[in-house]
Protein backbone atom coordinates (compact mmCIF):
# COMPACT_ATOMS: atom_id res chain seq x y z
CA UNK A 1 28.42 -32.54 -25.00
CA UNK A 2 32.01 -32.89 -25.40
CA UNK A 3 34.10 -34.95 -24.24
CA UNK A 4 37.41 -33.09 -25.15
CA UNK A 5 39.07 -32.35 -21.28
CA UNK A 6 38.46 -28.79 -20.80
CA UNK A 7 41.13 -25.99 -21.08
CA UNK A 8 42.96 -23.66 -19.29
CA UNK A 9 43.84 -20.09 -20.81
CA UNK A 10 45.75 -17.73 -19.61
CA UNK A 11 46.70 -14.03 -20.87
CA UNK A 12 48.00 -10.82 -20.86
CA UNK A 13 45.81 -8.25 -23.16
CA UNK A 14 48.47 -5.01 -23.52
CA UNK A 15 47.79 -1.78 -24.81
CA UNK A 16 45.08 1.16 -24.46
CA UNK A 17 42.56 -1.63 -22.12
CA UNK A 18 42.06 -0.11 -18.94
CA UNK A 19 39.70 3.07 -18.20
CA UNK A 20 37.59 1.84 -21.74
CA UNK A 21 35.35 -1.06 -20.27
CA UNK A 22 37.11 -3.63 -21.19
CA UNK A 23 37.04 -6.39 -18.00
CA UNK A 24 33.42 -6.17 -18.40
CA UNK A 25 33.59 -6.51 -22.11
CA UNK A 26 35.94 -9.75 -20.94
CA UNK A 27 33.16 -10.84 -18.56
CA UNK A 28 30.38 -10.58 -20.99
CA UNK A 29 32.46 -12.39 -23.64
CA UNK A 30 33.58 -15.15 -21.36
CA UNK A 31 29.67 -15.92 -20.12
CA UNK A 32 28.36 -16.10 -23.20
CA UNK A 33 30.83 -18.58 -24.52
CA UNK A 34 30.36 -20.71 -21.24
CA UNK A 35 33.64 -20.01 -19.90
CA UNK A 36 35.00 -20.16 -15.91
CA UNK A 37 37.83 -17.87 -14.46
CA UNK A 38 38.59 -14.19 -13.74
CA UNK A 39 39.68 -10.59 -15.69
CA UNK A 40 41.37 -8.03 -13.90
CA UNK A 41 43.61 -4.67 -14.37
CA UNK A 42 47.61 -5.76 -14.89
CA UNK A 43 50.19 -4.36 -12.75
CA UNK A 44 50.55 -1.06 -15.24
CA UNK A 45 47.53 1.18 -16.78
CA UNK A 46 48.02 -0.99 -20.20
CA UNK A 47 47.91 -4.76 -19.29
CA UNK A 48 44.78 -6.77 -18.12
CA UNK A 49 45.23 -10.25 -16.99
CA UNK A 50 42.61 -13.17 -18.05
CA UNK A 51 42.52 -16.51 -16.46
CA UNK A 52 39.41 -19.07 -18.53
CA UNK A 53 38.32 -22.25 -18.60
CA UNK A 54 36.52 -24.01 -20.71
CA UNK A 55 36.13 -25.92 -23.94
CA UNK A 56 39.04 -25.64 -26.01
CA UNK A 57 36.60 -24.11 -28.91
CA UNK A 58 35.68 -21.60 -26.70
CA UNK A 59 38.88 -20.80 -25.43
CA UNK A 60 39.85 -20.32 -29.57
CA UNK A 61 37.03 -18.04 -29.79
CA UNK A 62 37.69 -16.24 -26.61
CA UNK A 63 41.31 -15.91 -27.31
CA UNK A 64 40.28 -14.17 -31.96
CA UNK A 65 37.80 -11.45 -29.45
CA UNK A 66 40.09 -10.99 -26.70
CA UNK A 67 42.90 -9.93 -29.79
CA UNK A 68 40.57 -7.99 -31.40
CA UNK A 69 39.40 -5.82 -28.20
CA UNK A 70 36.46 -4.37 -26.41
CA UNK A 71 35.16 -1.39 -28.82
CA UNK A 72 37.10 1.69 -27.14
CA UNK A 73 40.15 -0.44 -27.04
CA UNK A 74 43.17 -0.91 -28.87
CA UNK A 75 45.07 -3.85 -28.14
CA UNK A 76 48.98 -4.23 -29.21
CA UNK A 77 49.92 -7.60 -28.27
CA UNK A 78 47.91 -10.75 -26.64
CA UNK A 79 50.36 -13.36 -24.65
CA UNK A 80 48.72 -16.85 -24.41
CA UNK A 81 49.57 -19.79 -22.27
CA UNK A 82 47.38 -23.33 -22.62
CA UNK A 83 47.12 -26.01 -19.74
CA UNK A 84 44.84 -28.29 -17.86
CA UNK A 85 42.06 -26.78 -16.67
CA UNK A 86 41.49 -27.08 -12.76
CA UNK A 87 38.05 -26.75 -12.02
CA UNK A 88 38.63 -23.92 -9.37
CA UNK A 89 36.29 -21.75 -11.10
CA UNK A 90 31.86 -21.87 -10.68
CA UNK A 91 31.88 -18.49 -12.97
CA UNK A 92 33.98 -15.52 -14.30
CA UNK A 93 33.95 -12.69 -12.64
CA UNK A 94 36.19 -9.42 -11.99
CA UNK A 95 38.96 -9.69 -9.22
CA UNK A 96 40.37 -6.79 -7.97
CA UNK A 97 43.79 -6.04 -8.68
């Protein structure tokens, strides 16, 4: 077990990512690295929003498949933020937007 203080990352995933599967692509990604937090449809039909926590391996892996994309996809850019996780999170799931 690590004991590296557990990370907070979030993003915005822009380009062809809504209407091709990809928040559940996001949710299986995130549980099978371990991760916490939420995926959901941006304000505009080519931006999702993802909010994870976890170990800050994780998170590195997390962030190399969420800039590579969900097959159907086609991402243009990833935006990244890193902070302190908070420990709001018991799972990942998809929030409604």
């Amino acid at each position: 077990m690590s004991l590296t203080p557990k990370q907070r990352l979030t993003a915005r995933v822009v380009g062809r990512v809504q209407g091709v599967g990809f928040r559940w692509w996001t949710l299986r990604q995130a549980q099978e690295l371990g991760l916490t937090g939420w995926v959901m449809n941006g304000n505009n039909e080519r931006t999702v929003e993802v909010v994870a926590e976890g170990r800050p391996e994780a998170l590195d892996e997390f962030e190399r498949r969420l800039r590579r994309g969900a097959p159907g996809s086609h991402v243009d850019a990833v935006t990244v933020e890193r902070s302190p996780a908070s420990a709001e999170f018991s799972r990942f799931g998809i929030m409604r937007s």
